[in-house]
Protein backbone atom coordinates (compact mmCIF):
# COMPACT_ATOMS: atom_id res chain seq x y z
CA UNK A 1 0.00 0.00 0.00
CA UNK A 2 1.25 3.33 -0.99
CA UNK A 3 -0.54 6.12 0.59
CA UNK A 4 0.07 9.63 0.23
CA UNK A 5 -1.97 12.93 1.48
CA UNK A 6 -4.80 13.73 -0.40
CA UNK A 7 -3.69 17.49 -1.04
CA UNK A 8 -0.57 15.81 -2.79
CA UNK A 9 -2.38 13.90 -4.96
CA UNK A 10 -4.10 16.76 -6.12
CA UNK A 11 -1.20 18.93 -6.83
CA UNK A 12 0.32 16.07 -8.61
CA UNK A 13 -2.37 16.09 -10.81
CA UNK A 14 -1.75 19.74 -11.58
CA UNK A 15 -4.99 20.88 -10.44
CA UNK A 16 -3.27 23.37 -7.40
CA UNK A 17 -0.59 23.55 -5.48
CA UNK A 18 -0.79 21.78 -1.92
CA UNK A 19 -1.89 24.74 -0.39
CA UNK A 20 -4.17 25.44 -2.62
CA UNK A 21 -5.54 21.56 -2.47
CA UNK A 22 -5.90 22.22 0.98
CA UNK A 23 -8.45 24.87 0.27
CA UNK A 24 -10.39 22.51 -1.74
CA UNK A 25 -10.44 19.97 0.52
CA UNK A 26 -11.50 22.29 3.30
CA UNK A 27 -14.61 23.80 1.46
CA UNK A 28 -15.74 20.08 0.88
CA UNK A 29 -15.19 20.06 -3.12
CA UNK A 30 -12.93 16.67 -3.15
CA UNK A 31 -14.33 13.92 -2.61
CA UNK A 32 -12.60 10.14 -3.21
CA UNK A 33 -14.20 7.23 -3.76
CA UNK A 34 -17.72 9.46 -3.72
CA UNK A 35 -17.27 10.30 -0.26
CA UNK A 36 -16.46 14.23 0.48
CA UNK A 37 -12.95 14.35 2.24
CA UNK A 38 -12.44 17.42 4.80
CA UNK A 39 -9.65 16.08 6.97
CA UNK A 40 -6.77 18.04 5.70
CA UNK A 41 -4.07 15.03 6.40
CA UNK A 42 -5.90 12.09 4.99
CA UNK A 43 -4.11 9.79 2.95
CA UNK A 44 -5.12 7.69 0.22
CA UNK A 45 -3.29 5.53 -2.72
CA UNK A 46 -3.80 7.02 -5.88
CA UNK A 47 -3.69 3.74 -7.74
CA UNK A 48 -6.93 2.23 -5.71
CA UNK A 49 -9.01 5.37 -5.23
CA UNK A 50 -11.29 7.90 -7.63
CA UNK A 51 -10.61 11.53 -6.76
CA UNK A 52 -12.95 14.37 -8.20
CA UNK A 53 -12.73 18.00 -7.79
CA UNK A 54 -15.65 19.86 -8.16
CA UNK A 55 -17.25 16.73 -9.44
CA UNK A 56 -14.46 16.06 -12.03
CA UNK A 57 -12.26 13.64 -11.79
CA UNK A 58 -8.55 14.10 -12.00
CA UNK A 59 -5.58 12.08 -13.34
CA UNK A 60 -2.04 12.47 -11.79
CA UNK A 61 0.11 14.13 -14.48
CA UNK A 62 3.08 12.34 -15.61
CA UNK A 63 4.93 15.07 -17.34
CA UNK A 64 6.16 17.95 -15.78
CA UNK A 65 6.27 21.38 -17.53
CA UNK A 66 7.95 24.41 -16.06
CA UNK A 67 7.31 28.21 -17.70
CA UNK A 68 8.40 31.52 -17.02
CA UNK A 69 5.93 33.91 -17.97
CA UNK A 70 6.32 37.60 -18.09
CA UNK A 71 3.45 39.38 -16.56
CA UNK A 72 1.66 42.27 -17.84
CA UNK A 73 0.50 45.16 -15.86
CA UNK A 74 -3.29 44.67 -15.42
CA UNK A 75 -3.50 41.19 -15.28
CA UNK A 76 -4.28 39.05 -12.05
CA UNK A 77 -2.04 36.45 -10.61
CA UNK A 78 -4.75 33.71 -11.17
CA UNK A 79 -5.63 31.09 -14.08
CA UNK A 80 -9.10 31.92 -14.03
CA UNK A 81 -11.21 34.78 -12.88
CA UNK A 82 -15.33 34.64 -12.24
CA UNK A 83 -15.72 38.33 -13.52
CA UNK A 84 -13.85 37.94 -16.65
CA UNK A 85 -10.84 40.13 -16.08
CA UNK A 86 -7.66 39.17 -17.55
CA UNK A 87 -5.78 36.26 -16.06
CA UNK A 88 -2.27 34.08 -16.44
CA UNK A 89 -4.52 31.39 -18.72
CA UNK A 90 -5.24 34.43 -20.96
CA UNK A 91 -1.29 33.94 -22.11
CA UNK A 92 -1.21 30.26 -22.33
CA UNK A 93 -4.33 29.13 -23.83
CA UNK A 94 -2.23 27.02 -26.42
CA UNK A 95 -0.63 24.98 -23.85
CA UNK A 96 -3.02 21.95 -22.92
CA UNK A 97 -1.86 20.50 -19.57
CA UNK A 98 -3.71 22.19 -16.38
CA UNK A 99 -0.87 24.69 -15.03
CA UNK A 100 -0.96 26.98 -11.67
CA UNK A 101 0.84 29.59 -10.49
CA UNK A 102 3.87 29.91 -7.97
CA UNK A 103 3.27 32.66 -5.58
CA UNK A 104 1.58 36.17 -6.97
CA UNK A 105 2.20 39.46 -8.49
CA UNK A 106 -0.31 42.42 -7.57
CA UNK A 107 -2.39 43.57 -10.56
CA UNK A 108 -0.56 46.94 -10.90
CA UNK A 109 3.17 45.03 -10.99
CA UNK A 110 4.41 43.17 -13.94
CA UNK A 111 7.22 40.64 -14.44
CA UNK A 112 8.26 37.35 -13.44
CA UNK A 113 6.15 34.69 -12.67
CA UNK A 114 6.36 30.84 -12.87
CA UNK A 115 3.66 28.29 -13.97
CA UNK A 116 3.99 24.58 -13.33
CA UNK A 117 2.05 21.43 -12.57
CA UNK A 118 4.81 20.48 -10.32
CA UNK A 119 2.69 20.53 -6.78
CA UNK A 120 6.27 19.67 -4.62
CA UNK A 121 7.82 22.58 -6.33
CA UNK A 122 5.07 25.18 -6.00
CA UNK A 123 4.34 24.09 -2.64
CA UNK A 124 8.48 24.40 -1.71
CA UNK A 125 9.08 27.68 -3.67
CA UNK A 126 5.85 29.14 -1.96
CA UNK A 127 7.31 28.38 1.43
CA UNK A 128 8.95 30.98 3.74
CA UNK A 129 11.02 28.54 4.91
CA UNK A 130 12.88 28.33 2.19
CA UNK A 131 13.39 31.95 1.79
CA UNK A 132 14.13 32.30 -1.85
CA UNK A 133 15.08 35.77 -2.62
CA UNK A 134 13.19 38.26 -5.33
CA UNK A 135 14.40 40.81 -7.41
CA UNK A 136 12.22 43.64 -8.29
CA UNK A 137 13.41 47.28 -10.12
CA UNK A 138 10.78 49.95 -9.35
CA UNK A 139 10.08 52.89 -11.48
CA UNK A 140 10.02 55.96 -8.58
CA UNK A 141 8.14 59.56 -9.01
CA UNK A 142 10.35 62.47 -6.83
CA UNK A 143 13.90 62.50 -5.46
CA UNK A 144 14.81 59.63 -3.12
CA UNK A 145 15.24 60.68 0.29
CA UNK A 146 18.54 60.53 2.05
CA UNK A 147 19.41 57.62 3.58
CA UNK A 148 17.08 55.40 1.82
CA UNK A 149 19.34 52.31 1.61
CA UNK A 150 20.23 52.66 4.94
CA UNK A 151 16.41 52.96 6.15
CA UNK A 152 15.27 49.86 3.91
CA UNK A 153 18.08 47.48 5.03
CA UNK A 154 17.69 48.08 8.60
CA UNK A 155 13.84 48.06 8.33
CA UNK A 156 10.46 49.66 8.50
CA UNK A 157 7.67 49.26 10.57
CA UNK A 158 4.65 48.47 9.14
CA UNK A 159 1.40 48.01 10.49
CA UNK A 160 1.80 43.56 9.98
CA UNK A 161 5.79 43.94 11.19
CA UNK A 162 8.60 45.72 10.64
CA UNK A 163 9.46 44.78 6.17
CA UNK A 164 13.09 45.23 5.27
CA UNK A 165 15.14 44.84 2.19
CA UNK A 166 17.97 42.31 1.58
CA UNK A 167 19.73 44.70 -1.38
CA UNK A 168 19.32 47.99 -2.73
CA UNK A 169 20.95 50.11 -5.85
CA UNK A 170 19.61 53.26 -7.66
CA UNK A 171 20.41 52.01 -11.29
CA UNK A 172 19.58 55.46 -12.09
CA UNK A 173 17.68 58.96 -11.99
CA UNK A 174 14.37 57.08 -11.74
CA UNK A 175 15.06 53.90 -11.47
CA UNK A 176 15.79 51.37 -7.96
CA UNK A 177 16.34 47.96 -7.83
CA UNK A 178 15.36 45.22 -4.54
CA UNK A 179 15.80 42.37 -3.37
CA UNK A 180 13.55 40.90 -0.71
CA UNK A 181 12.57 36.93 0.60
CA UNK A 182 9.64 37.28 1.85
CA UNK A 183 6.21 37.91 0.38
CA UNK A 184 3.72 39.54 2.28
CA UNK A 185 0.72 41.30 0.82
CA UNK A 186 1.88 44.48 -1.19
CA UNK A 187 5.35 44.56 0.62
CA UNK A 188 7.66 46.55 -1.26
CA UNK A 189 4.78 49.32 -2.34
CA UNK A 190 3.93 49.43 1.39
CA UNK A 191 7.73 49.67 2.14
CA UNK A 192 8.67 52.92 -0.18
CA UNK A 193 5.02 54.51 0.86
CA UNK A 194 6.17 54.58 3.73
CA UNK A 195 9.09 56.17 3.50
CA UNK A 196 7.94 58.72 0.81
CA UNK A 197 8.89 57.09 -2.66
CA UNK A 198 6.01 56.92 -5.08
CA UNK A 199 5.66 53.77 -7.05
CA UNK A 200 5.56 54.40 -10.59
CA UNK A 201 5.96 50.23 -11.89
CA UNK A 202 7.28 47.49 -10.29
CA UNK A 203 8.55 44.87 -12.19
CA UNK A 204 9.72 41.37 -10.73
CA UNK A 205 13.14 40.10 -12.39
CA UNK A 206 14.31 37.28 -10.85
CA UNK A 207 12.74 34.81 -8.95
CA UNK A 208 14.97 32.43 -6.80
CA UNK A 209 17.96 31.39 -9.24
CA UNK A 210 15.21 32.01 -12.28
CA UNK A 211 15.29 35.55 -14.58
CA UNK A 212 12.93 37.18 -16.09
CA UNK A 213 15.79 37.83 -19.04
CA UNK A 214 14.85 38.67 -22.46
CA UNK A 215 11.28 37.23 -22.21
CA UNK A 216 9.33 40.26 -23.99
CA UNK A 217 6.08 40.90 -22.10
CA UNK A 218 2.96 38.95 -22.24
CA UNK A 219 4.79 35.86 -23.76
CA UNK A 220 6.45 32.72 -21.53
CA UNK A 221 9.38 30.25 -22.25
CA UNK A 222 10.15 26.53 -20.65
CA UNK A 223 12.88 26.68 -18.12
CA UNK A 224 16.04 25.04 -19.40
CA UNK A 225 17.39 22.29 -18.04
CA UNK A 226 19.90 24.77 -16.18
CA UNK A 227 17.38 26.51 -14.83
CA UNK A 228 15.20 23.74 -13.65
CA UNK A 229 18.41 22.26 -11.55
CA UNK A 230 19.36 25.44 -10.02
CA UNK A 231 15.70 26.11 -8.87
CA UNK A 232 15.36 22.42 -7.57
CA UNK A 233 18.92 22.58 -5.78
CA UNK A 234 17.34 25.82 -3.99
CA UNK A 235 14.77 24.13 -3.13
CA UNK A 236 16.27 20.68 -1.69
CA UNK A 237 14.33 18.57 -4.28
């Protein structure tokens, strides 16, 4: 008998990430076997058992793909949305396995952003714990105050905690670049509001060991094989 948790036998089918299986499972939409499943740790063997979300039944995916898409502004961080604004599925309609999002980008930034149907990977590269680092250059409005650097390394208080920086350089007259781990709820526009700097875009350029490089916006490319090792060495996979 080979029993894993249910929320990992969802991500493996590329339906969500763990986290996001977890969700499902807690609003009662899985069910196995016809029998809703709420208990977040149950464990089942995917070879013996019939698993439907939402009704549907899903089918653990045996290929895994891994894409770096470059996200416009305007767009939310989601594959679908109810109201019909644009989304991440919007850009890869031609690809035909199910694909979710790692992590989010605010509907006003653009940039980086990774797809996969990898659950273990989404769930890992989600994770605080593993703390993988983000690089962001941000478009400012107004002269910099003095001392910014300084201010932003040591750390800000905000109203969830004090939010700090792990890097900072003024590439030039208008422009800053970041580098940050963690990825709390409008972080970096919360950081520079408060300390006076008006964000005019914010663009995400790296993500872990992954860049957004020369992808042109609105359009996504398959990690090399480089690029998939470095990410899954920085993740302990």
């Amino acid at each position: 008998m080979n029993e894993i948790r249910l929320n990992k036998i969802i991500a493996d089918a590329g339906v969500t990430s763990r986290r996001g299986a977890d969700e499902l499972i807690a609003s009662g939409r899985v069910s196995v076997d016809g029998l809703t499943i709420r208990q977040l740790g149950a464990k089942f063997d995917p070879h013996m058992v019939q698993v439907k979300v939402d009704g549907e039944t899903i089918k653990r995916s045996m290929t895994k793909s891994y894409l770096a898409l470059h996200k416009p502004k305007g767009v939310l961080s989601t594959m679908f949305d109810p109201e019909g604004r644009p989304s991440l599925s919007d850009f890869i309609d031609l690809r035909k396995e199910r694909l979710f999002h790692v992590g989010r980008l605010d509907m006003d930034s653009e940039g980086l952003i990774l797809l996969t149907n990898d659950g273990d990977l989404s769930f890992r590269a989600t994770h605080p714990s593993f703390g993988l680092e983000k690089t962001y250059i941000i478009e400012f409005d107004s002269k910099l105050p003095p001392g910014l650097a300084k201010t932003l390394l040591k750390g800000v208080e905000l109203e969830d905690g004090i939010g700090r920086v792990l890097s900072f350089s003024q590439l030039s007259q208008s422009w800053i670049e970041v580098t940050i781990h963690e990825g709390r709820y409008h972080i970096i526009r919360r950081l520079l509001q408060a300390v006076g700097v008006d964000v005019l875009r914010l663009i995400r350029t790296k993500f872990g060991p992954i860049s957004l490089g020369e992808t042109a916006e609105g359009r996504w490319r398959d990690l090399n094989s480089g690029e998939l090792t470095n990410l899954r060495k920085a993740l302990n996979l």
